[in-house]
PDB file of N, CA and C in Angstrom:
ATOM      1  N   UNK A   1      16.372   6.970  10.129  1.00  0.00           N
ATOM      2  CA  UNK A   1      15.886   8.005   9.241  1.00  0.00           C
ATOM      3  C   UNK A   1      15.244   9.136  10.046  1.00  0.00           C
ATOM      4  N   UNK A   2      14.335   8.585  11.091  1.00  0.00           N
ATOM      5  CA  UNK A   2      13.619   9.901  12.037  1.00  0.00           C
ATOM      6  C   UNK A   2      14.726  10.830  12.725  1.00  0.00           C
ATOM      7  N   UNK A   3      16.185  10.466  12.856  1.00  0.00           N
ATOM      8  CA  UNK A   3      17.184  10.366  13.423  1.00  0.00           C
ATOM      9  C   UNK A   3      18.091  11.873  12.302  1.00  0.00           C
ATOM     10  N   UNK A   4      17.939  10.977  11.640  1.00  0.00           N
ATOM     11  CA  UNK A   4      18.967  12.275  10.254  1.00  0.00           C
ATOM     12  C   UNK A   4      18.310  13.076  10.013  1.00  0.00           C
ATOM     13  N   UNK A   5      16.591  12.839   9.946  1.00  0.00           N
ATOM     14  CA  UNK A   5      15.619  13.860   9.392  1.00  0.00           C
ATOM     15  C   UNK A   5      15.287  14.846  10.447  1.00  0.00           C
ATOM     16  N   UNK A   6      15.748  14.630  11.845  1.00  0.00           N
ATOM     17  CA  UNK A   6      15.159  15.548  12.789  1.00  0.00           C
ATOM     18  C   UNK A   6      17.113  16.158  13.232  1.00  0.00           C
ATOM     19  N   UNK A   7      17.816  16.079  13.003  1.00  0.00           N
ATOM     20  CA  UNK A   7      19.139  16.323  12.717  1.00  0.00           C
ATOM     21  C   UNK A   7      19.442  17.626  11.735  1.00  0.00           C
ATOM     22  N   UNK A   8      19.169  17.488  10.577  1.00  0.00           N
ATOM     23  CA  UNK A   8      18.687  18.112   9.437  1.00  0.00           C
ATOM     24  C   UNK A   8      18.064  19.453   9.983  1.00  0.00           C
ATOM     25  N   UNK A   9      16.966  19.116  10.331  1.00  0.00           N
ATOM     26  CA  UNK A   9      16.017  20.177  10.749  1.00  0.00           C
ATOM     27  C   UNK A   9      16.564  21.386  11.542  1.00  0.00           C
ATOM     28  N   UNK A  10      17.226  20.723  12.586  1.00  0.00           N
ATOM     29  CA  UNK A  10      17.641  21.305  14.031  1.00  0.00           C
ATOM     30  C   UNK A  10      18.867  22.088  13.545  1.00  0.00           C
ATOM     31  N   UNK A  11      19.281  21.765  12.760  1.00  0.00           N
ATOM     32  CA  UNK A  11      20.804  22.216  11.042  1.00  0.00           C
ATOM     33  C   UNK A  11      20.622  23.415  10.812  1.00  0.00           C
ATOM     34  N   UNK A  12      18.950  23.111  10.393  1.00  0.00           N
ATOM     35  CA  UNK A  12      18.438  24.525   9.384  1.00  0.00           C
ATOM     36  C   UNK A  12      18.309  25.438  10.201  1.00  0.00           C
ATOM     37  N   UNK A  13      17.394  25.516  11.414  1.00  0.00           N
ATOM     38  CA  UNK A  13      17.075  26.192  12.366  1.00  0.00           C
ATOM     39  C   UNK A  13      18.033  26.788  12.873  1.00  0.00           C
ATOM     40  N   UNK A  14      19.172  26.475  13.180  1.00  0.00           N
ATOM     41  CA  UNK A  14      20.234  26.973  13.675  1.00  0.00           C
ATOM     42  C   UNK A  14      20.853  28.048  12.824  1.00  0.00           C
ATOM     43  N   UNK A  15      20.886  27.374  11.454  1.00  0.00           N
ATOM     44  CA  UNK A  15      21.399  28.121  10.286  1.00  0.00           C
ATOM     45  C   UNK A  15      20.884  29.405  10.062  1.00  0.00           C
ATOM     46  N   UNK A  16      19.466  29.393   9.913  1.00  0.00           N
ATOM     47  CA  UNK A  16      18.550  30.520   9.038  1.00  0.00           C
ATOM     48  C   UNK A  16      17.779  30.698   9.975  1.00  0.00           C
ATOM     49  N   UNK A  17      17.506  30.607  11.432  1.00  0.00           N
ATOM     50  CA  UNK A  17      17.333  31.232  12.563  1.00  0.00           C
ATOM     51  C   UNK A  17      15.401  31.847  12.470  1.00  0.00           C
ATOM     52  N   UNK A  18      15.364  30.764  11.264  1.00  0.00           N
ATOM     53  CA  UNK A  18      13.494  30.874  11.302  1.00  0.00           C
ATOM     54  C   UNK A  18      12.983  29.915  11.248  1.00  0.00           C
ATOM     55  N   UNK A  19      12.234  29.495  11.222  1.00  0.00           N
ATOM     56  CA  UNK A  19      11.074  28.037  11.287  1.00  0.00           C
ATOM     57  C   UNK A  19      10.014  28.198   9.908  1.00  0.00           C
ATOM     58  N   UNK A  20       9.722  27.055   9.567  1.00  0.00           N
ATOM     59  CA  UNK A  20       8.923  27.097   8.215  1.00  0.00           C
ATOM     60  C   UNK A  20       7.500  27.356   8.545  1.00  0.00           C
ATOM     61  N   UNK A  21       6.723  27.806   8.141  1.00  0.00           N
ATOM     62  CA  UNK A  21       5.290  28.215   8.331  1.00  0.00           C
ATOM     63  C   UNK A  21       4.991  27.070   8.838  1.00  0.00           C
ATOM     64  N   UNK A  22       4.757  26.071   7.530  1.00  0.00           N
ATOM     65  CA  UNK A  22       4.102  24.724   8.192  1.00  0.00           C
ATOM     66  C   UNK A  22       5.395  23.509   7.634  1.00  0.00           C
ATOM     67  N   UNK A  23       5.033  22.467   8.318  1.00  0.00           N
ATOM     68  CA  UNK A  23       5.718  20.749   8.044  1.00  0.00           C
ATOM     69  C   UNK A  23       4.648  19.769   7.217  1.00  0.00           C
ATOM     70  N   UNK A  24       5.642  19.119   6.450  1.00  0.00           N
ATOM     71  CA  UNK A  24       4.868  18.312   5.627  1.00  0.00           C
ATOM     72  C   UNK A  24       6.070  16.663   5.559  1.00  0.00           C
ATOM     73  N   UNK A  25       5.148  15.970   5.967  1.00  0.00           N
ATOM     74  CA  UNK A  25       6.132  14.776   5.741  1.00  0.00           C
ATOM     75  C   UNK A  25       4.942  13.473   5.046  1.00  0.00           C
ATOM     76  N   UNK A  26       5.986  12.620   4.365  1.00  0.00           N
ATOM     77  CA  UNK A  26       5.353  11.469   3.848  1.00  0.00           C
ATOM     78  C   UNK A  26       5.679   9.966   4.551  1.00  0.00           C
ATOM     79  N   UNK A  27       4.855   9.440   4.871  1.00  0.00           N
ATOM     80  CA  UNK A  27       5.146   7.763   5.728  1.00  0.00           C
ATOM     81  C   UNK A  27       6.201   8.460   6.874  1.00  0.00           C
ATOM     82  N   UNK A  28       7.328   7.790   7.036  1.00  0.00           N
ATOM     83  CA  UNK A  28       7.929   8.281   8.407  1.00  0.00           C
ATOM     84  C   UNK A  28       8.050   9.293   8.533  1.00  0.00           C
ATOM     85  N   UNK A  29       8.247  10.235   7.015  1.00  0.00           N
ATOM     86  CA  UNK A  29       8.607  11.876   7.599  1.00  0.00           C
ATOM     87  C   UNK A  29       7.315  12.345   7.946  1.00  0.00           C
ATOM     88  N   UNK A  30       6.221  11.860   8.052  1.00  0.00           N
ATOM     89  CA  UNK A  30       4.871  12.289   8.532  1.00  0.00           C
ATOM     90  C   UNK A  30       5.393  12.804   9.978  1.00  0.00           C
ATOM     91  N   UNK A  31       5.950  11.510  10.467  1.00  0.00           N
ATOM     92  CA  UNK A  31       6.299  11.644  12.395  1.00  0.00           C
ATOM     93  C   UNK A  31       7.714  12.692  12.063  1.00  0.00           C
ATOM     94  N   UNK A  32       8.395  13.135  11.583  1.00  0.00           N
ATOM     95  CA  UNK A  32       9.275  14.199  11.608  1.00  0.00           C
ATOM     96  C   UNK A  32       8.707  15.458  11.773  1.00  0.00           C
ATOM     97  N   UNK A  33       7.590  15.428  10.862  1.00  0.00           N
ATOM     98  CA  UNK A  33       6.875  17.023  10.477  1.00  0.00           C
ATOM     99  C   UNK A  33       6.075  17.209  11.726  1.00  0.00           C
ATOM    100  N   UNK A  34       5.661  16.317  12.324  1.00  0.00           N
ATOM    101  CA  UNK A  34       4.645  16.378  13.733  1.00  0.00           C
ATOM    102  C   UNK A  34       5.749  16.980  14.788  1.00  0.00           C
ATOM    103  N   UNK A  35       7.056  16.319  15.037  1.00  0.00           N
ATOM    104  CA  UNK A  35       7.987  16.297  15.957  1.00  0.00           C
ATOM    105  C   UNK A  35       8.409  18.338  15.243  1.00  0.00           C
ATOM    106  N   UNK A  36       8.520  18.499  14.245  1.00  0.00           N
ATOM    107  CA  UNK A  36       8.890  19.701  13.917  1.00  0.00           C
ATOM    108  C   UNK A  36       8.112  21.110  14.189  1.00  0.00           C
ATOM    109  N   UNK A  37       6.531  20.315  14.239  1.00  0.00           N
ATOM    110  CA  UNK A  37       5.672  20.945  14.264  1.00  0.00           C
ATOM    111  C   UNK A  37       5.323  21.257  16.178  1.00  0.00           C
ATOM    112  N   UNK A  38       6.119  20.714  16.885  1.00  0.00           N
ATOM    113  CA  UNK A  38       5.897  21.104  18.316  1.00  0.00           C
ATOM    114  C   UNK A  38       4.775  19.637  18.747  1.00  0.00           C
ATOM    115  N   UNK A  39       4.527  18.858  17.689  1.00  0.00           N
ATOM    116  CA  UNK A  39       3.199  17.941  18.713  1.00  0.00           C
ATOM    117  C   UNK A  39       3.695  17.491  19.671  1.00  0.00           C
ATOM    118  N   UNK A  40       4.875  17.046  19.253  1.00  0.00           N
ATOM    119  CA  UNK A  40       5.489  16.244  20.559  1.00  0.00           C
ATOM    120  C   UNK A  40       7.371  15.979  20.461  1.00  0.00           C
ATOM    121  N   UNK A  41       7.960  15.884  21.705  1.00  0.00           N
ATOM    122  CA  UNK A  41       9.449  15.933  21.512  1.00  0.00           C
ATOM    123  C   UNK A  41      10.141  14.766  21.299  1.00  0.00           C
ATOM    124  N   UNK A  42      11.474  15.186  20.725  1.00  0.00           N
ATOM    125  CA  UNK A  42      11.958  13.789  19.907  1.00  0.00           C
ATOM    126  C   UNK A  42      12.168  12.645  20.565  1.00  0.00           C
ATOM    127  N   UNK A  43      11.936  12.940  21.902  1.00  0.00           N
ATOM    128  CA  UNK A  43      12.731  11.688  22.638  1.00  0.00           C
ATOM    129  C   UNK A  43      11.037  10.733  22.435  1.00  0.00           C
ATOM    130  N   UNK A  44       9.314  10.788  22.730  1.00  0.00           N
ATOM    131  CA  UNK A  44       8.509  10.468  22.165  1.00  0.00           C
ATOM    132  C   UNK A  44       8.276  10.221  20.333  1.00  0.00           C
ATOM    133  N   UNK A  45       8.972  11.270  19.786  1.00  0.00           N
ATOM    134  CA  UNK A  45       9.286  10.841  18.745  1.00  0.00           C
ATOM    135  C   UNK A  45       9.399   9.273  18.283  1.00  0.00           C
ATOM    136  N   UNK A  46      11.042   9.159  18.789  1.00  0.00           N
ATOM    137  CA  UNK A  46      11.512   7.800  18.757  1.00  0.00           C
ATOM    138  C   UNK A  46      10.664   6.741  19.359  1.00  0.00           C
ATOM    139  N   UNK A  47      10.188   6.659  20.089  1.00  0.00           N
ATOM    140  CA  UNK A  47       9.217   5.663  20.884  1.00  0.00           C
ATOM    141  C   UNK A  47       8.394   5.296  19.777  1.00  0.00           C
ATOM    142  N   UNK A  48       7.952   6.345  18.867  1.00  0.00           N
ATOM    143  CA  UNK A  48       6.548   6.096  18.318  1.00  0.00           C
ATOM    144  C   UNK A  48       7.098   5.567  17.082  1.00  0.00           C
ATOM    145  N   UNK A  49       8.207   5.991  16.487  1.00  0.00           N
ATOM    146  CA  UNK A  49       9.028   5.891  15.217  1.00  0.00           C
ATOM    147  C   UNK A  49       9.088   3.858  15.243  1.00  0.00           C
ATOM    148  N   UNK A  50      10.076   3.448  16.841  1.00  0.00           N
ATOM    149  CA  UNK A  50      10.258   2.138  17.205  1.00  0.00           C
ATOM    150  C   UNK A  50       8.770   1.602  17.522  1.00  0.00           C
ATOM    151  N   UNK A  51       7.834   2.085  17.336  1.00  0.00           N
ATOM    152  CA  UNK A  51       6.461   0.982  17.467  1.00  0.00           C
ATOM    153  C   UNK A  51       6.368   1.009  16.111  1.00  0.00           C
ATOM    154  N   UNK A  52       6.043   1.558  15.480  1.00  0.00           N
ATOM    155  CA  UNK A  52       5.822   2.019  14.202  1.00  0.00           C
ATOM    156  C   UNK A  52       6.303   0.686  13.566  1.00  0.00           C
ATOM    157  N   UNK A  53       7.567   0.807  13.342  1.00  0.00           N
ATOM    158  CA  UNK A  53       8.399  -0.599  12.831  1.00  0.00           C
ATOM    159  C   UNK A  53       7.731  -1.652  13.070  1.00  0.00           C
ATOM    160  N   UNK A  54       8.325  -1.983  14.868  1.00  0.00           N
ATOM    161  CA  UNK A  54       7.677  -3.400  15.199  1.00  0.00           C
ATOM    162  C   UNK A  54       6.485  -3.844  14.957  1.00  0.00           C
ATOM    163  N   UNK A  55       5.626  -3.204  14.793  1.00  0.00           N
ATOM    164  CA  UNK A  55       4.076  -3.310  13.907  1.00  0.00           C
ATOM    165  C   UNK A  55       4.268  -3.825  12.515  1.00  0.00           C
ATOM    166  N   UNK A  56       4.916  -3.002  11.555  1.00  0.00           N
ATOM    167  CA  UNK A  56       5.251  -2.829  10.409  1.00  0.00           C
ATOM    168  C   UNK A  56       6.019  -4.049  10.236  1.00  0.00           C
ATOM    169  N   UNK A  57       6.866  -4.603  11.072  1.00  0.00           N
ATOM    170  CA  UNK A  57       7.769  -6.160  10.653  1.00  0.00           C
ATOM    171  C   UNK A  57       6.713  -7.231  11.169  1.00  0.00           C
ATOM    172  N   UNK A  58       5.573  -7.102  12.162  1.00  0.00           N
ATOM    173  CA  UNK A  58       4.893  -8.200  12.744  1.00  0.00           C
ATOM    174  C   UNK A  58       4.023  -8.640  11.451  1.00  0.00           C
ATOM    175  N   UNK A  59       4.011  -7.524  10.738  1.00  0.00           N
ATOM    176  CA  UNK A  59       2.959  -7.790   9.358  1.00  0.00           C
ATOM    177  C   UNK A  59       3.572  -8.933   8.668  1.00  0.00           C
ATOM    178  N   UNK A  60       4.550  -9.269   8.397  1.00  0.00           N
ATOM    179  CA  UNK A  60       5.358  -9.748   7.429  1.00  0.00           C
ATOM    180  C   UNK A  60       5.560  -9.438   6.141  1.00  0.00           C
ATOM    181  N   UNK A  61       5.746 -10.045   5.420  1.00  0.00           N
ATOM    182  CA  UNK A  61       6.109 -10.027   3.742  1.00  0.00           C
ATOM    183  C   UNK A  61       5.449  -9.595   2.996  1.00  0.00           C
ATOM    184  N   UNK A  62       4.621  -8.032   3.199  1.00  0.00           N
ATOM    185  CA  UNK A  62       3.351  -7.609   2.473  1.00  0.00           C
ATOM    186  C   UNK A  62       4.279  -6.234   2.458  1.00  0.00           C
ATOM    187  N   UNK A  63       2.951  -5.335   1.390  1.00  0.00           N
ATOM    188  CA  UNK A  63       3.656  -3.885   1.336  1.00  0.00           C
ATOM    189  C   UNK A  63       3.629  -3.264   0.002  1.00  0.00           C
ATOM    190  N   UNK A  64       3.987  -2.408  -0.695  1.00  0.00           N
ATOM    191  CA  UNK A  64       3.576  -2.006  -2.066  1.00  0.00           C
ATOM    192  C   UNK A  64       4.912  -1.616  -2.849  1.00  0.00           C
ATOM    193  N   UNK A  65       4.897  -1.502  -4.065  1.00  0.00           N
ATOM    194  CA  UNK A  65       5.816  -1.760  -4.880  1.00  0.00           C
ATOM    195  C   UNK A  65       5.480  -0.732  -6.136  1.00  0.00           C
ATOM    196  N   UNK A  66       6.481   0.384  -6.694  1.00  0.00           N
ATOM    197  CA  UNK A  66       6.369   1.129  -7.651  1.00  0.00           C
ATOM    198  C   UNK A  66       6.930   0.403  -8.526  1.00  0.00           C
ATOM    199  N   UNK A  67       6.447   0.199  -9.991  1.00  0.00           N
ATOM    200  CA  UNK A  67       6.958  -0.106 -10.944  1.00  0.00           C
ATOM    201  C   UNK A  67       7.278   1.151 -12.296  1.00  0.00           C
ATOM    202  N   UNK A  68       8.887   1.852 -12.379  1.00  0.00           N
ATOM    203  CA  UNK A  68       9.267   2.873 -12.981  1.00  0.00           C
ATOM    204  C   UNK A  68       9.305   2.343 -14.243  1.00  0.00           C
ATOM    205  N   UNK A  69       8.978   2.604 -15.411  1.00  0.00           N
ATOM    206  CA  UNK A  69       9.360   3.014 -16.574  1.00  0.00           C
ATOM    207  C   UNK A  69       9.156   1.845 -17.475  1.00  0.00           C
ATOM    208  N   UNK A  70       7.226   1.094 -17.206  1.00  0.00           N
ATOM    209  CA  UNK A  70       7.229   0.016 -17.487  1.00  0.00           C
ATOM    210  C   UNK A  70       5.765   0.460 -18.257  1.00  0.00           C
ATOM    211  N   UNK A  71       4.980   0.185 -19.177  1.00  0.00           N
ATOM    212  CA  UNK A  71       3.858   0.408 -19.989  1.00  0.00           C
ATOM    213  C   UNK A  71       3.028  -0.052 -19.139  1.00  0.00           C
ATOM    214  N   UNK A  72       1.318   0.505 -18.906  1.00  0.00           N
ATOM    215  CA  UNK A  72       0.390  -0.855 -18.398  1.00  0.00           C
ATOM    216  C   UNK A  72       0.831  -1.584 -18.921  1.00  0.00           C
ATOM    217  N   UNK A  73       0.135  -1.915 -20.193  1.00  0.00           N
ATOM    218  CA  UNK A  73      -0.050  -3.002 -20.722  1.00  0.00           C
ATOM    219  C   UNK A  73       1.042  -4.527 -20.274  1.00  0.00           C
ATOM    220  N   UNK A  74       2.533  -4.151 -20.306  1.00  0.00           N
ATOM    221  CA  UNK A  74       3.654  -4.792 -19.726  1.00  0.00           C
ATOM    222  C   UNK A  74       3.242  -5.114 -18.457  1.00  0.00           C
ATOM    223  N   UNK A  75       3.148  -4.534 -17.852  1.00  0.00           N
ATOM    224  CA  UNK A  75       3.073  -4.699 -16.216  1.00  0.00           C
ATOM    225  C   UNK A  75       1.539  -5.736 -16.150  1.00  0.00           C
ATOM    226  N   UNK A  76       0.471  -5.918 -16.785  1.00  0.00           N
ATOM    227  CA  UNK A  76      -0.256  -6.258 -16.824  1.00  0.00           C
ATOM    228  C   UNK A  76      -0.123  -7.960 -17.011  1.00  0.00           C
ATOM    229  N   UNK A  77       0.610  -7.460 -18.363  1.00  0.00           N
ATOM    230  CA  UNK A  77       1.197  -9.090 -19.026  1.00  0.00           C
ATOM    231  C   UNK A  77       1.943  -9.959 -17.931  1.00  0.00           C
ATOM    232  N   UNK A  78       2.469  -9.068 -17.356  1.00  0.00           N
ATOM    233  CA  UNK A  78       3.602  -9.896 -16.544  1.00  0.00           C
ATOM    234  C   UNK A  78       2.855 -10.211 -15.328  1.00  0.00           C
ATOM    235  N   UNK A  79       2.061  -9.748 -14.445  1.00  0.00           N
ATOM    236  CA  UNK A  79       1.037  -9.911 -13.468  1.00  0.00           C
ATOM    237  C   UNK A  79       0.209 -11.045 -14.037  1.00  0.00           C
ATOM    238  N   UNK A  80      -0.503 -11.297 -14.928  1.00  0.00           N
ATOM    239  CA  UNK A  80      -1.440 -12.252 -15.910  1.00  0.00           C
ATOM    240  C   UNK A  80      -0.902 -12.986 -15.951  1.00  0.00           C
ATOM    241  N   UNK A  81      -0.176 -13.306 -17.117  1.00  0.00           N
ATOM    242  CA  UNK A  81       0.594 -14.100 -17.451  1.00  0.00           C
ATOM    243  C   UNK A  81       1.672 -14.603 -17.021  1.00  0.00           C
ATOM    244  N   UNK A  82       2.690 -14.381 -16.594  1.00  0.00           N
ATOM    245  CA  UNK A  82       3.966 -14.870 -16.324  1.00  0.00           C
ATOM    246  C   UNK A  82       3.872 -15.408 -14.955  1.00  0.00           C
ATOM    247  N   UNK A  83       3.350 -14.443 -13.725  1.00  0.00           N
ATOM    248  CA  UNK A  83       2.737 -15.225 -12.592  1.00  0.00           C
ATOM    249  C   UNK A  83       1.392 -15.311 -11.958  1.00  0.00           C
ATOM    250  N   UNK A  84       0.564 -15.125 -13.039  1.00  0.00           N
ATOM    251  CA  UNK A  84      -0.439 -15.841 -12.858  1.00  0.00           C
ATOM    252  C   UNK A  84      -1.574 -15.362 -11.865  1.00  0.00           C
ATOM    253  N   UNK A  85      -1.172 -14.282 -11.446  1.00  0.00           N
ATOM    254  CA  UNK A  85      -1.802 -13.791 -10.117  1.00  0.00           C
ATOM    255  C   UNK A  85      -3.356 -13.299 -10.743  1.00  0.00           C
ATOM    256  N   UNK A  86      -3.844 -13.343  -9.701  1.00  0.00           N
ATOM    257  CA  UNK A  86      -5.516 -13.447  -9.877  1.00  0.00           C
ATOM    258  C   UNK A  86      -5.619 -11.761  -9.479  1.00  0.00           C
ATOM    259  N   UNK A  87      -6.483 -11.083 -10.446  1.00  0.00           N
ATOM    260  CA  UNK A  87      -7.032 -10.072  -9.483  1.00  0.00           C
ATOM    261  C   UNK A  87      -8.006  -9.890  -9.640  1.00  0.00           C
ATOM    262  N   UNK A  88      -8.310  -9.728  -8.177  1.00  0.00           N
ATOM    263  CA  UNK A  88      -9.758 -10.005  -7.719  1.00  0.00           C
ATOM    264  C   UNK A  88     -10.558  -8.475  -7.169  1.00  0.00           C
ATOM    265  N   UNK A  89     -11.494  -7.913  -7.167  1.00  0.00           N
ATOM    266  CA  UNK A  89     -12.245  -7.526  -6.723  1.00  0.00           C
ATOM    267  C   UNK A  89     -12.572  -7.815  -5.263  1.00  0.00           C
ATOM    268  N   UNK A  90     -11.713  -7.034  -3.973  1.00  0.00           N
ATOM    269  CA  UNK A  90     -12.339  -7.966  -2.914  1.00  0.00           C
ATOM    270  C   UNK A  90     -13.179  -6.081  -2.105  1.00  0.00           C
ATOM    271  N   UNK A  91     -14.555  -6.864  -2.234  1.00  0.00           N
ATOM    272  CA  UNK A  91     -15.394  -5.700  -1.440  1.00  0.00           C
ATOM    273  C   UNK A  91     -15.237  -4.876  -0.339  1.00  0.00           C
ATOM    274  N   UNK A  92     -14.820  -3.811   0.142  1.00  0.00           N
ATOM    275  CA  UNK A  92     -13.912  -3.398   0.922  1.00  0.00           C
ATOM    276  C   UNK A  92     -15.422  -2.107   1.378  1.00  0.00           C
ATOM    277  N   UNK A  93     -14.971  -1.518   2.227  1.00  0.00           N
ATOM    278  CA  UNK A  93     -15.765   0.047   2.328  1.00  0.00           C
ATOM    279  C   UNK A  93     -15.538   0.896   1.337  1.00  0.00           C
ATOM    280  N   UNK A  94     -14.230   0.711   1.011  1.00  0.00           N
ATOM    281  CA  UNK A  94     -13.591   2.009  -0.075  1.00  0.00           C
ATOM    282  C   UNK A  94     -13.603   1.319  -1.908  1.00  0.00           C
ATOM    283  N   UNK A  95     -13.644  -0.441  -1.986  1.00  0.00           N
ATOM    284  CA  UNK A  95     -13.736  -0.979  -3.102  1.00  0.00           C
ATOM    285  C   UNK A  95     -12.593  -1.234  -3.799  1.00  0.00           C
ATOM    286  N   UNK A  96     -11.143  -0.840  -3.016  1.00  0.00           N
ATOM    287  CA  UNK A  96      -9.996  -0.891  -3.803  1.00  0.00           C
ATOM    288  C   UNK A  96      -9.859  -2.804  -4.277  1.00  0.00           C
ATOM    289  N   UNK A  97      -9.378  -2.407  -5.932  1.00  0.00           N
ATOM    290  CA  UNK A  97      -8.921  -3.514  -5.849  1.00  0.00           C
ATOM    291  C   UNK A  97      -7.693  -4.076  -5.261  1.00  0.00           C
ATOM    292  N   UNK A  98      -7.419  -5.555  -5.373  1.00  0.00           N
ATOM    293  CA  UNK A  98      -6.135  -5.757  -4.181  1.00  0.00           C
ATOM    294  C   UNK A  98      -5.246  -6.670  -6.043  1.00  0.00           C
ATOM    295  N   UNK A  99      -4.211  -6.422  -5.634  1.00  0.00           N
ATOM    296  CA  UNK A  99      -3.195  -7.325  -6.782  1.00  0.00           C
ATOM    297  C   UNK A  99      -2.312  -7.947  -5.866  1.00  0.00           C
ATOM    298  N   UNK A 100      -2.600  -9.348  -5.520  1.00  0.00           N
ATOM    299  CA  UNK A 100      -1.921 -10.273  -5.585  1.00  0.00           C
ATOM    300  C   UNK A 100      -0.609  -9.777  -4.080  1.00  0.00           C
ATOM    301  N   UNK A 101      -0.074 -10.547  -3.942  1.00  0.00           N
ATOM    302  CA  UNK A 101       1.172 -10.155  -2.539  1.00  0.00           C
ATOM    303  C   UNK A 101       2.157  -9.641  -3.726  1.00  0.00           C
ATOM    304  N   UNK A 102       2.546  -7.936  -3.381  1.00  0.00           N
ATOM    305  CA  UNK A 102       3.740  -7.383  -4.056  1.00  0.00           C
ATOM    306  C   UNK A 102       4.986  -7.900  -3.625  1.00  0.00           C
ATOM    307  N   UNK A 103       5.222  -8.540  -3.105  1.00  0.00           N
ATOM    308  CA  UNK A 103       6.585  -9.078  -2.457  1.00  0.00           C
ATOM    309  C   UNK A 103       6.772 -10.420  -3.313  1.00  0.00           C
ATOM    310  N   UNK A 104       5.942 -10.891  -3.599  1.00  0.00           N
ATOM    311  CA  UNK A 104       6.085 -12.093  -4.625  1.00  0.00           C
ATOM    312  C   UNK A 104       6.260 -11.714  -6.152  1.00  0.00           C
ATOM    313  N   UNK A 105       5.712 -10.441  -6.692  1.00  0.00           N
ATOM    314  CA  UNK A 105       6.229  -9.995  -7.603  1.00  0.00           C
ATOM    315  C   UNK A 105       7.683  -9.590  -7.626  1.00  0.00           C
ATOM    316  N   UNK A 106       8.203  -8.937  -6.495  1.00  0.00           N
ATOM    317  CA  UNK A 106       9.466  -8.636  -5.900  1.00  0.00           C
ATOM    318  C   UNK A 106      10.730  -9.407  -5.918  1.00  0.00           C
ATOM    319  N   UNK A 107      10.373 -10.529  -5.638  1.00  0.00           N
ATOM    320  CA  UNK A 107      10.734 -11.632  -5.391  1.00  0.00           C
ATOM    321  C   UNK A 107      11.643 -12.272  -6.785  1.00  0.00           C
ATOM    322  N   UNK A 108      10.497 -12.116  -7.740  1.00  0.00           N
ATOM    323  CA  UNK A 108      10.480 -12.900  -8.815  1.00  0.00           C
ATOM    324  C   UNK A 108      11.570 -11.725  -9.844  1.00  0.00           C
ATOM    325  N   UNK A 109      11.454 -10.956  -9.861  1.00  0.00           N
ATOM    326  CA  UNK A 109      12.406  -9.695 -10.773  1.00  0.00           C
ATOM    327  C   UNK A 109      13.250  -9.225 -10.339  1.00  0.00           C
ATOM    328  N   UNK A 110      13.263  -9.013  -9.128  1.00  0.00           N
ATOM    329  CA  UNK A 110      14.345  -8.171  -8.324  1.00  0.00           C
ATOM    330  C   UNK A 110      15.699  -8.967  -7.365  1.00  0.00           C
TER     331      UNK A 110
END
């Protein structure tokens, strides 16, 4: 993806022979918009893109999960009830609550 997305870029540039004021990227395109933005060149890019991962897989089976076009209340029921998952309040600096491993919800529907 850092690969097509910095591909892309180098596309436009060529094309329309201007550069965008500023870069904005989300999760990996974060490291695109940096690489676009001059912080650093693609060949570091990739280095950081491939740690990135291997970090990201050492975690294991954790990670977050959008649920499209489902009511609270549904999504609630089915968290509660159907598997049972506890949510807990766990005291943090910031106080977020935590729901249960999303990959086990994942698991179970998908």
């Amino acid at each position: 993806l850092f690969l097509l997305n910095y591909l892309t870029h180098q596309k436009h540039l060529q094309e329309n022979k201007n550069a965008p004021d500023y870069y904005l990227g989300h999760s990996l395109g974060e490291f695109n918009a940096l690489n676009a933005a001059g912080v650093f060149d693609f060949e570091t890019g990739l280095k950081i893109v491939q740690k990135r991962g291997e970090l990201m897989f050492s975690i294991g089976n954790t990670g977050m999960a959008a649920i499209v076009g489902a009511e609270y209340k549904e999504v609630k029921e089915i968290l509660l009830d159907e598997l049972r998952l506890k949510i807990e309040q766990k005291l943090s600096r910031k106080k977020n609550p935590k729901v249960g491993n999303p990959y086990q919800f994942a698991k179970k529907f998908f």
